[in-house]
Protein backbone atom coordinates (compact mmCIF):
# COMPACT_ATOMS: atom_id res chain seq x y z
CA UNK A 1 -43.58 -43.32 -161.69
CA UNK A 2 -41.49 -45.91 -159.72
CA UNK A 3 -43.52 -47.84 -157.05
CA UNK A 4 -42.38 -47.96 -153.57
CA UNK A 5 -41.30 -51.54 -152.47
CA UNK A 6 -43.20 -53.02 -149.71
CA UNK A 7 -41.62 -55.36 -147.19
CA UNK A 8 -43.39 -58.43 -146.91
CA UNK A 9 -42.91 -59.16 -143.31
CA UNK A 10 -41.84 -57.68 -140.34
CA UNK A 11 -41.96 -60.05 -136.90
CA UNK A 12 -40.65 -59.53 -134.06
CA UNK A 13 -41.20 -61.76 -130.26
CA UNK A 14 -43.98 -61.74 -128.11
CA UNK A 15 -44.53 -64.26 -125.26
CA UNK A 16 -47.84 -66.64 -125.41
CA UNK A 17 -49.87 -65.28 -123.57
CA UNK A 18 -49.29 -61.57 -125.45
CA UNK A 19 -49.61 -63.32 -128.88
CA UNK A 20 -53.16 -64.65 -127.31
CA UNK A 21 -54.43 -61.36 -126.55
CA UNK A 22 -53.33 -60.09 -129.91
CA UNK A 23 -54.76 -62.70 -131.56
CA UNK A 24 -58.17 -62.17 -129.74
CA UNK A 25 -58.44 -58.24 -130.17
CA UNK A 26 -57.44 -58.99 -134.00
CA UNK A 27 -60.31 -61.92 -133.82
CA UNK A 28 -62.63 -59.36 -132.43
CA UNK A 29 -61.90 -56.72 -135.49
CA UNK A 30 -62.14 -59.91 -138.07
CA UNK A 31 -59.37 -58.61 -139.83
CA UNK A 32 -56.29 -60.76 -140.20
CA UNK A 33 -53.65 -61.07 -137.19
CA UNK A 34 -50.88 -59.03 -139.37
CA UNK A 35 -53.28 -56.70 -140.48
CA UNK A 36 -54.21 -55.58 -137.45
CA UNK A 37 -50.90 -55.32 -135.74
CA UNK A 38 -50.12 -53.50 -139.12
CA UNK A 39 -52.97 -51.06 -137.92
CA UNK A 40 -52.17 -50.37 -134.54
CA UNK A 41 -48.35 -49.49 -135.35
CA UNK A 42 -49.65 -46.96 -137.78
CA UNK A 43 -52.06 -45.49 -135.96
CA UNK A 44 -49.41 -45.35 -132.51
CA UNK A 45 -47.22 -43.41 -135.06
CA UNK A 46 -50.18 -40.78 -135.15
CA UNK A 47 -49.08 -40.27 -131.55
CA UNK A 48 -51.76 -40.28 -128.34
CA UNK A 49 -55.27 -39.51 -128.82
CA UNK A 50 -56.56 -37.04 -126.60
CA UNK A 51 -58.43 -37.92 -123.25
CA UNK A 52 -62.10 -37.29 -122.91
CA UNK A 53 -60.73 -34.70 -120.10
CA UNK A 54 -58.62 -33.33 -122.26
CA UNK A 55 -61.22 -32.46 -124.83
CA UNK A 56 -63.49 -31.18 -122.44
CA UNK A 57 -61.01 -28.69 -120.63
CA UNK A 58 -60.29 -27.99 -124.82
CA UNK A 59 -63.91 -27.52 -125.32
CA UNK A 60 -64.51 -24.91 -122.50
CA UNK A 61 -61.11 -22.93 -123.11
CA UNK A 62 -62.52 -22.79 -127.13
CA UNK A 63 -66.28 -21.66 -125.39
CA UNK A 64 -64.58 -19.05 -123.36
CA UNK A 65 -62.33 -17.64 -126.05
CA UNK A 66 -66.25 -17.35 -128.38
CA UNK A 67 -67.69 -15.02 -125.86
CA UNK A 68 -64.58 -13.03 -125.71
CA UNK A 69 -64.04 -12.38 -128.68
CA UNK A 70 -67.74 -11.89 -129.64
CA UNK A 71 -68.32 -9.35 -126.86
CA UNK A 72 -64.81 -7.38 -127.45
CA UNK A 73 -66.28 -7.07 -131.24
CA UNK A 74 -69.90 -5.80 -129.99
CA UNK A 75 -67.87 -3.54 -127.68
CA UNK A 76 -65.70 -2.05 -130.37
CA UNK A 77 -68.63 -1.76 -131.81
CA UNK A 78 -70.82 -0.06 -129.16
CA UNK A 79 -73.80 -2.57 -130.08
CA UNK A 80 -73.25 -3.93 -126.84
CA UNK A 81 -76.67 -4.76 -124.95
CA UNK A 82 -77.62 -6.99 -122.40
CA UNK A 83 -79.55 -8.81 -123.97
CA UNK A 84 -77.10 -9.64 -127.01
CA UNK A 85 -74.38 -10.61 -124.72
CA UNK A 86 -76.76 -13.11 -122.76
CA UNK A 87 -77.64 -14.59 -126.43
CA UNK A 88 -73.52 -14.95 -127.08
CA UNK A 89 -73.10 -16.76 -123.92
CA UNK A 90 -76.26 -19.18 -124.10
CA UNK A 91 -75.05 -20.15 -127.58
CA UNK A 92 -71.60 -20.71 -126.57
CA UNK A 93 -72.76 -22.87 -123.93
CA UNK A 94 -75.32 -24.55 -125.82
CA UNK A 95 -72.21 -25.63 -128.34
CA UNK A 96 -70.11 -26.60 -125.11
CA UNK A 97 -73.10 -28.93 -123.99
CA UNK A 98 -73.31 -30.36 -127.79
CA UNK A 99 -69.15 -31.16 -127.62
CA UNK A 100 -69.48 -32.32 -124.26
CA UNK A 101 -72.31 -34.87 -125.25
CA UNK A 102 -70.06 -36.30 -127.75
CA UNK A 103 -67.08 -36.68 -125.70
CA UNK A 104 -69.02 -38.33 -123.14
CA UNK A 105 -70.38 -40.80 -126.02
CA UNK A 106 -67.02 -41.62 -127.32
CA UNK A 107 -65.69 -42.09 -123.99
CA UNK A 108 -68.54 -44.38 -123.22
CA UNK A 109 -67.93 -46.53 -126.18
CA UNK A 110 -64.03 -46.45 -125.26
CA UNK A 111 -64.90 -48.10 -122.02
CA UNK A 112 -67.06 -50.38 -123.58
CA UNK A 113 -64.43 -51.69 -126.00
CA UNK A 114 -62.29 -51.62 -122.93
CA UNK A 115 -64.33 -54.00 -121.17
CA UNK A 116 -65.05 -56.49 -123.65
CA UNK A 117 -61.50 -56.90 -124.05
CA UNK A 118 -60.37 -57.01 -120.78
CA UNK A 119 -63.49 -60.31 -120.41
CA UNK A 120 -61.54 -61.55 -123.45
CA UNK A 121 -58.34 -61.69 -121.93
CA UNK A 122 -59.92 -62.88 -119.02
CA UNK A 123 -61.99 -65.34 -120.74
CA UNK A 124 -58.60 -66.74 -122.42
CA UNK A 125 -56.67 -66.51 -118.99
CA UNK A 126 -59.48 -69.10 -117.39
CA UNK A 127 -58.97 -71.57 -120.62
């Protein structure tokens, strides 16, 4: 099996004051400066991560599409009560609500990680 050669180092220009903030948001990971910037340009190849928006107007659509299909099937199937399609709907929603809570978490942690950077770079600006 013939191993793949790895390049030992890629560079490329940055001004000071970009090389600072990279420096700090690799500082803050405690991983090592090429490391990092070895991270983020594999994980920007991944492509954009969805917003917390987006996931919640994904969420809803998937919610919708649940009780749709659930009551077509009890239709077809003439089992169709009141009662049973109240039960779909309230545990659609109940999932909804579960997604939405996590969304709103990992957009709250986002922003946090957001903010302590941006009082890095700030922090660094003032020095």
């Amino acid at each position: 099996m013939r191993r793949e050669h790895l390049t030992r180092h890629i560079g490329f220009r940055v001004v000071e004051r970009t090389y600072g903030v990279i420096r700090d948001l690799a500082d803050a990971t405690n991983l090592p400066l090429n490391d990092w910037c070895r991270a983020r340009l594999v994980d920007s190849l991944k492509g954009p991560a969805a917003t917390a928006t987006e996931l919640a107007v994904l969420s809803e659509t998937h919610a919708t599409q649940e009780v749709l299909v659930k009551l077509l099937h009890s239709w077809y199937q003439m089992m169709s009560s009141p009662q049973s399609m109240q039960r779909m709907i309230d545990e659609a929603h109940k999932q909804k609500s579960q997604h939405a809570e996590q969304l709103l978490e990992a957009s709250y942690q986002r922003m946090l990680r957001h903010a302590w950077h941006a009082r890095k770079k700030e922090q660094a600006d003032l020095a």
